[in-house]
Each structure stands twice: as C-alpha cells, then as structure tokens.
Protein backbone atom coordinates (compact mmCIF):
# COMPACT_ATOMS: atom_id res chain seq x y z
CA UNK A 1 23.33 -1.24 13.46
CA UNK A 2 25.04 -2.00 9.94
CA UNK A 3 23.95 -0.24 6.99
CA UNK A 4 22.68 -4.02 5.50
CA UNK A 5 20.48 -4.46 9.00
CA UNK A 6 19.21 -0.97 8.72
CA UNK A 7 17.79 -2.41 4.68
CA UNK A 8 16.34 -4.75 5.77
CA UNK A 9 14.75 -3.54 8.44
CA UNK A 10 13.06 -0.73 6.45
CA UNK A 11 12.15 -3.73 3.90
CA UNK A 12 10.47 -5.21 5.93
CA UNK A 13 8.40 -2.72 7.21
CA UNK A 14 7.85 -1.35 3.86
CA UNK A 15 6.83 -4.96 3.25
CA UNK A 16 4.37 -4.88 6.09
CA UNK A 17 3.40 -1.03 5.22
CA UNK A 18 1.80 -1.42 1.70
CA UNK A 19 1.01 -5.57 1.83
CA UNK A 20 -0.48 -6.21 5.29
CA UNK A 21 -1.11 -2.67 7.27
CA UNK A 22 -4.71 -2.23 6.99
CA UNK A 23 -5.30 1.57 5.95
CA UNK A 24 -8.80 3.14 7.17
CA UNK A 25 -8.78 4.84 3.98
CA UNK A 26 -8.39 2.42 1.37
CA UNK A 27 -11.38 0.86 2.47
CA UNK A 28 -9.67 -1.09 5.28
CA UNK A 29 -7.02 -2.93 2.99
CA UNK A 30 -3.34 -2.46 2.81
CA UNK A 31 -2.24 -0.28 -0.40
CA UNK A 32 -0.95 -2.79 -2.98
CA UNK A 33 -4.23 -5.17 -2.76
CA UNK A 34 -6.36 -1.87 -2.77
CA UNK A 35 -4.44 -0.85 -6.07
CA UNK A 36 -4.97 -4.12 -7.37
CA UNK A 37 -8.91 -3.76 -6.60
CA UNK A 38 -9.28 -0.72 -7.89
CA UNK A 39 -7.77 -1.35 -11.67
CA UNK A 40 -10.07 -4.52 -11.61
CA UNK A 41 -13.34 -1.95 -11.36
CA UNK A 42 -15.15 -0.79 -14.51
CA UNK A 43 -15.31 2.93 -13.43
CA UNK A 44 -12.30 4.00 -11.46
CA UNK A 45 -13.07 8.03 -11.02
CA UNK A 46 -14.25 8.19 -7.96
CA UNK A 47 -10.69 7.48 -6.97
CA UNK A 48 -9.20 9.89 -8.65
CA UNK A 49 -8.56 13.11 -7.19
CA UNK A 50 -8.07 16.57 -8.85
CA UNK A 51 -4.78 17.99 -8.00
C-alpha cells in the first residue's frame, strides 16, 4: 500500500469510528452525535467524570 491509500483508509474508518459505530457506552450512539446530544442537555454533569 501507498502512504495516500493507507490515509484514506484510516479516514475512513475514523469516519465510520466516531459517525456511525454504535458505542454501548454512549448510550448506543456513535461519539460525534452523542457529543452533539449531550451539549444540547440542560445539566451535563452526570457526564463528566473526575479525573
């Protein structure tokens, strides 16, 4: 493989990773959509996590 095949074929699955993958943990969405739902809510905290 090239190095321009080997882009784009982590694109796309970083594509596929955080836009379609449904995650058990994010409430069965994929991350980006979850993100988006979560900065819509009123009270966010319970998803924030003490490091």
């Amino acid at each position: 493989m090239t190095f321009d095949e080997a882009y784009e074929a982590v694109d796309r699955y970083m594509d596929f990773y955080n836009n379609r993958r449904m995650h058990g943990s994010l409430k069965r969405m994929p991350p980006n959509p979850f993100s988006e739902w979560v900065m819509q809510l009123e009270d966010r905290t319970i998803f924030h996590k003490a490091l």
